[in-house]
Protein backbone atom coordinates (compact mmCIF):
# COMPACT_ATOMS: atom_id res chain seq x y z
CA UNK A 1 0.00 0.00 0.00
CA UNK A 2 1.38 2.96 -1.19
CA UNK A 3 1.12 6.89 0.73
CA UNK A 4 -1.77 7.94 -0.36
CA UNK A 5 -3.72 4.32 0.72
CA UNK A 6 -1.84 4.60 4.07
CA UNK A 7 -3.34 7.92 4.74
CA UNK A 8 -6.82 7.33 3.34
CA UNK A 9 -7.27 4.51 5.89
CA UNK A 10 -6.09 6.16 8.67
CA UNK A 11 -8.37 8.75 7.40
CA UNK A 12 -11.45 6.33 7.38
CA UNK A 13 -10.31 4.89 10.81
CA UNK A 14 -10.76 8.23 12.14
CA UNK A 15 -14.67 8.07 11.98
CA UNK A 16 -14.56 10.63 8.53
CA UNK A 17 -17.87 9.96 5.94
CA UNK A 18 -17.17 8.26 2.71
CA UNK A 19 -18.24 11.10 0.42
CA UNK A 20 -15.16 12.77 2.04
CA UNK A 21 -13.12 10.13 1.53
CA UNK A 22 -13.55 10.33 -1.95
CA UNK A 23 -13.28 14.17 -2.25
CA UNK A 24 -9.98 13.66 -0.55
CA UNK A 25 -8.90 10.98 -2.51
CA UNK A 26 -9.93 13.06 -5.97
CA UNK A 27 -7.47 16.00 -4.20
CA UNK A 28 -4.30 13.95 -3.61
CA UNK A 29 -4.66 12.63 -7.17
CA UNK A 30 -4.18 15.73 -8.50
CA UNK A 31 -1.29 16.56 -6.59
CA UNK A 32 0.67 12.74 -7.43
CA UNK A 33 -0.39 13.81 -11.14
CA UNK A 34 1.58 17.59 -10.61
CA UNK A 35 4.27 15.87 -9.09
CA UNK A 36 4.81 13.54 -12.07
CA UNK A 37 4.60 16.19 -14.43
CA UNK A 38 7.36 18.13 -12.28
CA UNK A 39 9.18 15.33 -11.65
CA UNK A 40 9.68 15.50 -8.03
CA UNK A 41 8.65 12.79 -5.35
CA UNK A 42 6.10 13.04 -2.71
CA UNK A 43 8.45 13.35 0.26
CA UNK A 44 10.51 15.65 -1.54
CA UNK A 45 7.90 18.45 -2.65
CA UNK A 46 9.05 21.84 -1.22
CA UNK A 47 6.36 25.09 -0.77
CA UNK A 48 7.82 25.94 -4.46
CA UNK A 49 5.71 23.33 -5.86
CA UNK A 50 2.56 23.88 -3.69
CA UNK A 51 3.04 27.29 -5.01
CA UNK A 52 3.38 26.79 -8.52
CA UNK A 53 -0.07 23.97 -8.51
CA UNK A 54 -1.94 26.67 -7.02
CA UNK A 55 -0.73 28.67 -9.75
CA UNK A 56 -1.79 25.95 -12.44
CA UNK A 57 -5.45 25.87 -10.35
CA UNK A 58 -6.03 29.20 -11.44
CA UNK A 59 -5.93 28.91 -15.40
CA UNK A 60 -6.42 25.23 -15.79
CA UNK A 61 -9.91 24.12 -16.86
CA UNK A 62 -11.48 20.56 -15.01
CA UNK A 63 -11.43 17.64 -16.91
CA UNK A 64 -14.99 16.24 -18.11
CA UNK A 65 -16.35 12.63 -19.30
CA UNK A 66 -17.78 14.43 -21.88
CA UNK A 67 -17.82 17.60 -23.96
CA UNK A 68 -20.87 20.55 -23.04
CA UNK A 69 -23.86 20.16 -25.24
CA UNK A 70 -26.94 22.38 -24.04
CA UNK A 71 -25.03 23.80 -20.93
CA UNK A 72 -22.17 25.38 -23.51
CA UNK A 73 -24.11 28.36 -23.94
CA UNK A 74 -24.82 29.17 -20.52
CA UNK A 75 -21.04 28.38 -18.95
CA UNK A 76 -20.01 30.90 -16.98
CA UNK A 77 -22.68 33.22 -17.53
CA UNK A 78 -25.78 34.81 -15.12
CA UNK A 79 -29.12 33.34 -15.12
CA UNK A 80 -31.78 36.64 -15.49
CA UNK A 81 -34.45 35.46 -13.47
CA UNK A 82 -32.11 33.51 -10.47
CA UNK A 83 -29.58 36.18 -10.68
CA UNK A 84 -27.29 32.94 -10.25
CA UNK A 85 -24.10 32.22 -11.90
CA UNK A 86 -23.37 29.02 -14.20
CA UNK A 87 -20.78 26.99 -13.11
CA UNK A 88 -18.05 26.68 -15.44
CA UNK A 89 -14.99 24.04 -16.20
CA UNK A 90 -12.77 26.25 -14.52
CA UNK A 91 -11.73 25.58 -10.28
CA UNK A 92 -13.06 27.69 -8.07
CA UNK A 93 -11.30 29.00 -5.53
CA UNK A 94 -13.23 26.93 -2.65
CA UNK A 95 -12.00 23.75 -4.25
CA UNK A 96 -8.27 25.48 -4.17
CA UNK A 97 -8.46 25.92 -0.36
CA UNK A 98 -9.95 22.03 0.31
CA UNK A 99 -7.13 21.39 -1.72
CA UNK A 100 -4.05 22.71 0.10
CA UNK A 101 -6.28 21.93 3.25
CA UNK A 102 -5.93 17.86 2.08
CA UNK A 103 -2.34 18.66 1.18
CA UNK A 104 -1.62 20.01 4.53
CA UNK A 105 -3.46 17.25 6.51
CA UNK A 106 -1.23 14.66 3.89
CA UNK A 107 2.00 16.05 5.20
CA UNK A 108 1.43 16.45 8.49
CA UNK A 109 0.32 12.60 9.16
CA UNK A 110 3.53 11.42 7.67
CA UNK A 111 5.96 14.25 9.69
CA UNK A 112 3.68 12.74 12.67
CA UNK A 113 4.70 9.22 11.66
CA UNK A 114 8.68 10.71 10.82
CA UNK A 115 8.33 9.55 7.53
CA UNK A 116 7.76 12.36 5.26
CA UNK A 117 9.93 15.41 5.20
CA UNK A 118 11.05 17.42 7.56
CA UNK A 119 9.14 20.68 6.75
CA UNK A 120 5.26 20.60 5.75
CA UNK A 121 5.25 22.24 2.24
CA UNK A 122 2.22 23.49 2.92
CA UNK A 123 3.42 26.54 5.15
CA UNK A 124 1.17 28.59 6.81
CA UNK A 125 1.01 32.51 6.74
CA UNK A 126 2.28 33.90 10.17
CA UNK A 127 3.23 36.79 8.82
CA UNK A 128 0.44 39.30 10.64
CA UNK A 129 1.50 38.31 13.92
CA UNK A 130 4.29 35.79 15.88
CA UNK A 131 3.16 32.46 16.05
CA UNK A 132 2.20 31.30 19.56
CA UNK A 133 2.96 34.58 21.01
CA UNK A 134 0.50 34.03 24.24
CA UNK A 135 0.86 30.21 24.40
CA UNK A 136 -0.39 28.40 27.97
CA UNK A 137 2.88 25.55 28.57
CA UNK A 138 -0.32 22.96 29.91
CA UNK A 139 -1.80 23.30 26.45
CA UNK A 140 -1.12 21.68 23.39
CA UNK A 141 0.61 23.82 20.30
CA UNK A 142 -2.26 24.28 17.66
CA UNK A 143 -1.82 25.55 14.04
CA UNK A 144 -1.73 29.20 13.29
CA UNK A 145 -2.40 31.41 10.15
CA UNK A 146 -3.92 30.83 7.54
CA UNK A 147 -2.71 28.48 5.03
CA UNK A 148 -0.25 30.73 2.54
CA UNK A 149 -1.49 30.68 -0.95
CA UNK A 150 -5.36 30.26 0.05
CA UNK A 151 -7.31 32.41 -2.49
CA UNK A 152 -9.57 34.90 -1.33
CA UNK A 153 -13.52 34.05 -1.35
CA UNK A 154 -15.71 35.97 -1.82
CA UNK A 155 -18.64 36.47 0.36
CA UNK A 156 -21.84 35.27 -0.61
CA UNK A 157 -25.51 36.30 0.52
CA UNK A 158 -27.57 32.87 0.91
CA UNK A 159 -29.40 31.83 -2.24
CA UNK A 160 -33.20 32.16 -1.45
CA UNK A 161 -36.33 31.15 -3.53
CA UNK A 162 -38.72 34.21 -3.79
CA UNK A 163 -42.49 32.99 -3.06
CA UNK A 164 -43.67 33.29 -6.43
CA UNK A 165 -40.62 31.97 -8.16
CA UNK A 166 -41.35 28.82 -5.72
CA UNK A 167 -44.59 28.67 -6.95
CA UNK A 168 -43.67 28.34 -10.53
CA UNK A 169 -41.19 25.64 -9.18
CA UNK A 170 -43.23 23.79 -7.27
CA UNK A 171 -45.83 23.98 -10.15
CA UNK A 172 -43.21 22.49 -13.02
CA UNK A 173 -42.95 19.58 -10.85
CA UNK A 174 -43.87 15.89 -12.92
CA UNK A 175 -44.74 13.59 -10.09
CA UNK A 176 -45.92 13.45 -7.02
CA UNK A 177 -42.80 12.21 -5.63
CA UNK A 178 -40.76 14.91 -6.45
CA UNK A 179 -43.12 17.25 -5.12
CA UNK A 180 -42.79 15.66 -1.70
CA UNK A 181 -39.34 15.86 -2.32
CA UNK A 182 -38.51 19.03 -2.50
CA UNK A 183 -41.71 20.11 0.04
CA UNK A 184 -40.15 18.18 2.57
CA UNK A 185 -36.95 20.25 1.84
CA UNK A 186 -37.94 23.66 1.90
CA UNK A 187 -40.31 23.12 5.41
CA UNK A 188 -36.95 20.88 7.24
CA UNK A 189 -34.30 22.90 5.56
CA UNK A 190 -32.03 19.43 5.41
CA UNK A 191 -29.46 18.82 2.85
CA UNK A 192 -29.90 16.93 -0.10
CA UNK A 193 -27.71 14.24 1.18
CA UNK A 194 -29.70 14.25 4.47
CA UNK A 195 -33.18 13.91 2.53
CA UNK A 196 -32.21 11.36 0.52
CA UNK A 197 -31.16 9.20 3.26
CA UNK A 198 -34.28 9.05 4.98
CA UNK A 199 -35.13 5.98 4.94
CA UNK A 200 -39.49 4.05 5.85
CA UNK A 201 -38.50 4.53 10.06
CA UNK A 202 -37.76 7.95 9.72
CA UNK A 203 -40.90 9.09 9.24
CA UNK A 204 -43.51 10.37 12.26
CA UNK A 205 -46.46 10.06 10.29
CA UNK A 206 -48.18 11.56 13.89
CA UNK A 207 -45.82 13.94 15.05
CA UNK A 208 -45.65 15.03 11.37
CA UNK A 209 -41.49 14.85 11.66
CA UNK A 210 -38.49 13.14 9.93
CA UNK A 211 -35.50 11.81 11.04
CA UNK A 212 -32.29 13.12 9.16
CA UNK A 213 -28.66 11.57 9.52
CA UNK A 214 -26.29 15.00 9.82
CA UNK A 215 -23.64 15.30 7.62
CA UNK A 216 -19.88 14.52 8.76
CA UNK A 217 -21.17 13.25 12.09
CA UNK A 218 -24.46 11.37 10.91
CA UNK A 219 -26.07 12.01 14.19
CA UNK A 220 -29.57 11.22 14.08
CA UNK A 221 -31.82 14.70 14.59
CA UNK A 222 -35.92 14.56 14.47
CA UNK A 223 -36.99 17.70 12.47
CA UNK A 224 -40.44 18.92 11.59
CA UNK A 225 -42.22 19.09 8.09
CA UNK A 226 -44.76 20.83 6.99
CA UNK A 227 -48.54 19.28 6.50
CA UNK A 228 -48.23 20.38 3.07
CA UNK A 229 -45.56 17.99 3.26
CA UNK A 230 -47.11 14.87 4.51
CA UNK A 231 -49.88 15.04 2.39
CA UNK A 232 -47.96 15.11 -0.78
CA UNK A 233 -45.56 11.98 0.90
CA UNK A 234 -48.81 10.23 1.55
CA UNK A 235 -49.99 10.59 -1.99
CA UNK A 236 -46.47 9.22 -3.55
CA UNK A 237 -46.39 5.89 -1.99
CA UNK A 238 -49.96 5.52 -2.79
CA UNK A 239 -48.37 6.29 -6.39
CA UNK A 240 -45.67 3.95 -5.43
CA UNK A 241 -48.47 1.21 -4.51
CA UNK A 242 -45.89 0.28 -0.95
CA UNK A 243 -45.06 1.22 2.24
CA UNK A 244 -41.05 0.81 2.64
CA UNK A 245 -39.44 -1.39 5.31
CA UNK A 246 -38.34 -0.04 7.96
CA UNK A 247 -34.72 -0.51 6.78
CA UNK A 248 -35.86 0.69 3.27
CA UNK A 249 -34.76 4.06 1.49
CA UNK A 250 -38.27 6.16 1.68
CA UNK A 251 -37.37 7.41 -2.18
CA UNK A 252 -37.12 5.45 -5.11
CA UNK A 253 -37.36 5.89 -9.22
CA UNK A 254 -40.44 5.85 -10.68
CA UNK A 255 -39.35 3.74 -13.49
CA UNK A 256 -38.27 0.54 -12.62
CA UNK A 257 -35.09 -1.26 -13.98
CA UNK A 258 -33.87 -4.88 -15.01
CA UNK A 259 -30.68 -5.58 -13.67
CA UNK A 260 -31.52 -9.89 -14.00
CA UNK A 261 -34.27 -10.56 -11.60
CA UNK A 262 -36.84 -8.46 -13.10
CA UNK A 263 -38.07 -5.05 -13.49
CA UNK A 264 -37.91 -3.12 -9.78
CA UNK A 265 -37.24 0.65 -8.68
CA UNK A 266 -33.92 1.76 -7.47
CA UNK A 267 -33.19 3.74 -4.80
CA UNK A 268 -33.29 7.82 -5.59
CA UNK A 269 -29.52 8.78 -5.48
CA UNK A 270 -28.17 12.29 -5.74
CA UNK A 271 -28.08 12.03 -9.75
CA UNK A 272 -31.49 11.28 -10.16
CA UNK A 273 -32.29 14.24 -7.67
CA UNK A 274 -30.33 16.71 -10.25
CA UNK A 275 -31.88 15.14 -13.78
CA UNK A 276 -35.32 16.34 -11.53
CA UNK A 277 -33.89 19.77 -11.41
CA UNK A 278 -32.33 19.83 -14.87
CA UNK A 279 -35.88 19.29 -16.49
CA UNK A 280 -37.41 22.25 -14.16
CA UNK A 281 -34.85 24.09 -15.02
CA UNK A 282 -35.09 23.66 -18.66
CA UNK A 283 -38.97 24.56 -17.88
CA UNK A 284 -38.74 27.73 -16.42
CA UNK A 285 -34.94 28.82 -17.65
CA UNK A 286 -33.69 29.22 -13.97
CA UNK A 287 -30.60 27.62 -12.57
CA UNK A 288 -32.53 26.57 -9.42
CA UNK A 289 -30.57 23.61 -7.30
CA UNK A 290 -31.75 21.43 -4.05
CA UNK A 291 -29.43 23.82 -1.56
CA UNK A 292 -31.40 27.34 -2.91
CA UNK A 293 -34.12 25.07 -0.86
CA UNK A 294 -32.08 25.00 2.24
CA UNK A 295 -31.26 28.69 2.15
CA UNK A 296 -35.03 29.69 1.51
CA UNK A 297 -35.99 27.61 4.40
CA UNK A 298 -33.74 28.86 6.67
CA UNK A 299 -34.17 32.59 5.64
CA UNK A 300 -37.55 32.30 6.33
CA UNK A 301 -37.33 30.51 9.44
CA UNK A 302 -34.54 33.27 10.70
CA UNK A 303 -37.45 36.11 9.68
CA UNK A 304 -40.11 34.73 11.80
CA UNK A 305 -40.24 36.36 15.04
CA UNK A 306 -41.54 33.73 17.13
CA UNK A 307 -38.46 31.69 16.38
CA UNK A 308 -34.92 32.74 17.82
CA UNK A 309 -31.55 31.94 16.20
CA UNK A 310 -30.73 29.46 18.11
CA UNK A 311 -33.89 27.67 16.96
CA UNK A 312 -32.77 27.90 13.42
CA UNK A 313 -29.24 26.64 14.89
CA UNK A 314 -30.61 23.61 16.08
CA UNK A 315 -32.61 22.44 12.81
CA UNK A 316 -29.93 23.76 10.08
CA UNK A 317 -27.66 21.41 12.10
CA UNK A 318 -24.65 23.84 12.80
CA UNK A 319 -22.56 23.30 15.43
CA UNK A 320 -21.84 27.12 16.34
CA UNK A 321 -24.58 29.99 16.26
CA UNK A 322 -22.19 32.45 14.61
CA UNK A 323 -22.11 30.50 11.78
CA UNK A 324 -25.85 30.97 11.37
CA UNK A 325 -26.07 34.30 12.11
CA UNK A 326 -22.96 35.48 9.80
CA UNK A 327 -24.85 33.69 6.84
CA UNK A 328 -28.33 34.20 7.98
CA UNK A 329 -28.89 37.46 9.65
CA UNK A 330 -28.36 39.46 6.16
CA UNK A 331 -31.17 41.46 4.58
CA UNK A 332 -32.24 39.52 1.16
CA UNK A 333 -31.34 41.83 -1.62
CA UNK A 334 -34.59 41.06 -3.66
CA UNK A 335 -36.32 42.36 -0.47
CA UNK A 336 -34.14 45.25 -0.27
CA UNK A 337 -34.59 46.38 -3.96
CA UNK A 338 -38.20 46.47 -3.56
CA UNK A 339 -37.93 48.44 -0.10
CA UNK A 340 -35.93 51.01 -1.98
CA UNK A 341 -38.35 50.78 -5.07
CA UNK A 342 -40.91 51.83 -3.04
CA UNK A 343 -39.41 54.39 -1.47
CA UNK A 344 -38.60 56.04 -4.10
CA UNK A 345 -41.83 56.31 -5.81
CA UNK A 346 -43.54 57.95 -2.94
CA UNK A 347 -40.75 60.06 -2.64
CA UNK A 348 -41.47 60.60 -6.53
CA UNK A 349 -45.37 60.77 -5.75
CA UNK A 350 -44.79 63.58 -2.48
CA UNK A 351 -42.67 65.64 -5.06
CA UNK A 352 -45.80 65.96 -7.61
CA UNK A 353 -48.00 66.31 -3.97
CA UNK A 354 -46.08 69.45 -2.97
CA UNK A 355 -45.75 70.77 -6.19
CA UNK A 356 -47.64 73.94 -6.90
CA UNK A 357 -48.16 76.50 -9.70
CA UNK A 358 -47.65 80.03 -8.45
CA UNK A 359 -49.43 82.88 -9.57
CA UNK A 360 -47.64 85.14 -12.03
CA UNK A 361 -45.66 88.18 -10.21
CA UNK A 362 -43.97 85.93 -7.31
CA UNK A 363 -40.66 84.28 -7.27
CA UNK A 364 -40.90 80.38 -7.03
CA UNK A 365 -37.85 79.86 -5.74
CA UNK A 366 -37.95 82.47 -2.91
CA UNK A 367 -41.59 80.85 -2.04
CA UNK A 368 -39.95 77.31 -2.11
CA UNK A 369 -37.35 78.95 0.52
CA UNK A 370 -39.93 80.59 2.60
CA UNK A 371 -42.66 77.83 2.68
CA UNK A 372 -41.01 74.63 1.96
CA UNK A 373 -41.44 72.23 -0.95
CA UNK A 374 -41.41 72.75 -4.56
CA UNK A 375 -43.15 75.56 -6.50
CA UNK A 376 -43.46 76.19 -10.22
């Protein structure tokens, strides 16, 4: 077993979720591929060649199974009605910073093990202030600075469904099953990941609630739906003509497949949530994706009065409240155009209200001076 598969158990043996495992194994791929093309080994890689594959991040484009068809046009580019932007085949600069992040994490296991090199290539930035400077000799030394060639991001307002535009949504839906779907979404506010693995015992029919495993810990957490919600869940497993197991995943394809004992559904995995999305989308010509869900859910949750921000805390599943407030407690920029909007045209319609013809003989501007307002 090579580095890399040394690591990645370790890694696994640490408790960490196999979507990350794969996400970190897709990140130290890339860097054995750079270090083949710059000839240098593993243990050998200085911050020189960190440097220089950040470098290559920022004008390289992602490699893809196959070439863009219908999304060519749209690459890159701002949807009118979402206001959102296209992804393109180019790496953001979140996917730079989980990068060096693996990197760093790499490096560190095998100085801890005093097999790698002497000196993590992936240096941090100490330069604002000296490292360690008010250190307690009981405590443990813990990393500080940022890591050194970590792009910039920047900050983003949470991605929010407007009412209407969740009506025509909701309203380009095909089947009853996606409509529970995504209603059970927007009223929990889980992840897609979290939805999808609900499974026939995580469902409260009663207590109108589901049962969600988080993500990264996969803690079980009981959250409540809306009775919108239920009803539409009740009417697609009448569709689907079964109650799951208890042990069964609660979503499954409508059509069913033969894979050599006969035609039966599959379970609903993450692709067949986005083909739902990619044919509303092509509906309506929005950009729409399962987490603008999450973020209108949550934004109206933090807007209610009767619910405090640690309530919204506790069912978006963070484990700090300053992470919800720093993302949540923002004004929604659709609600503050039409604030301003309004404001100015009964600023526009007191202006025309004040406005008064004077009588030939007087100075309008002197009146204007003397009375207030405007006078013609």
């Amino acid at each position: 077993m090579g580095p890399i598969g040394i690591y990645l158990a370790d890694f696994i043996a640490r408790g960490n979720a196999s979507a990350s495992l794969r996400s970190y194994a897709y990140a130290l791929l890339r860097w054995w591929r750079w270090l083949q093309v710059v000839e240098t080994d593993w243990d050998k890689a200085t911050s020189a060649e960190v440097k220089d594959f950040v470098l290559w991040f920022s004008w390289a484009t992602k490699q893809r199974r196959a070439a863009r068809t219908a999304s060519a046009a749209t690459a890159g580019t701002v949807n009118p009605i979402t206001r959102k932007r296209y992804l393109d085949d180019r790496y953001q600069p979140r996917t730079v910073r989980h990068s060096n992040a693996v990197l760093r994490d790499f490096y560190e296991f095998w100085i801890d093990r005093g097999s790698g090199p002497l000196i993590n290539p992936v240096r941090l930035d100490r330069s604002a202030h000296r490292p360690h400077a008010h250190h307690n000799p009981l405590d443990v030394f813990r990393n500080e600075g940022r890591i050194a060639y970590n792009p910039k991001l920047p900050k983003q307002a949470p991605r929010a469904l407007p009412d209407e535009r969740w009506t025509d949504l909701f309203g380009a839906l095909r089947s009853n099953r996606d409509r529970a779907l995504l209603a059970v979404t927007v009223s929990s506010a889980a992840r897609a990941s979290e939805v999808l693995g609900i499974r026939g015992a995580d469902v409260d029919w009663g207590e109108q609630l589901v049962c969600v495993r988080r993500k990264g810990s996969q803690a079980p957490q009981w959250l409540p739906v809306s009775p919108e919600a239920m009803v539409w869940l009740r009417l697609y497993l009448a569709d689907v003509g079964q109650q799951p197991r208890s042990d069964e995943p609660l979503w499954w394809t409508l059509r069913r497949r033969d894979h050599g004992n006969g035609l039966h559904r599959l379970p609903m995995n993450y692709e067949a949530l986005r083909a739902v999305f990619r044919r509303v989308n092509a509906i309506l010509g929005t950009n729409w994706t399962m987490h603008d869900l999450r973020h209108t859910a949550a934004l109206r949750m933090s807007r209610d009065p009767s619910l405090t921000m640690r309530d919204v805390q506790t069912i978006l599943g963070h484990a700090h409240l300053s992470t919800t407030a720093d993302v949540y407690m923002v004004e929604e920029q659709d609600q503050v155009i039409r604030r301003v909007a309004t404001y100015l045209a009964e600023r526009e319609q007191h202006k025309q209200r004040n406005t008064t013809t004077v009588a030939d003989g007087y100075d309008g501007d002197a009146l204007a001076i003397l009375f207030g307002g405007d006078s013609q």
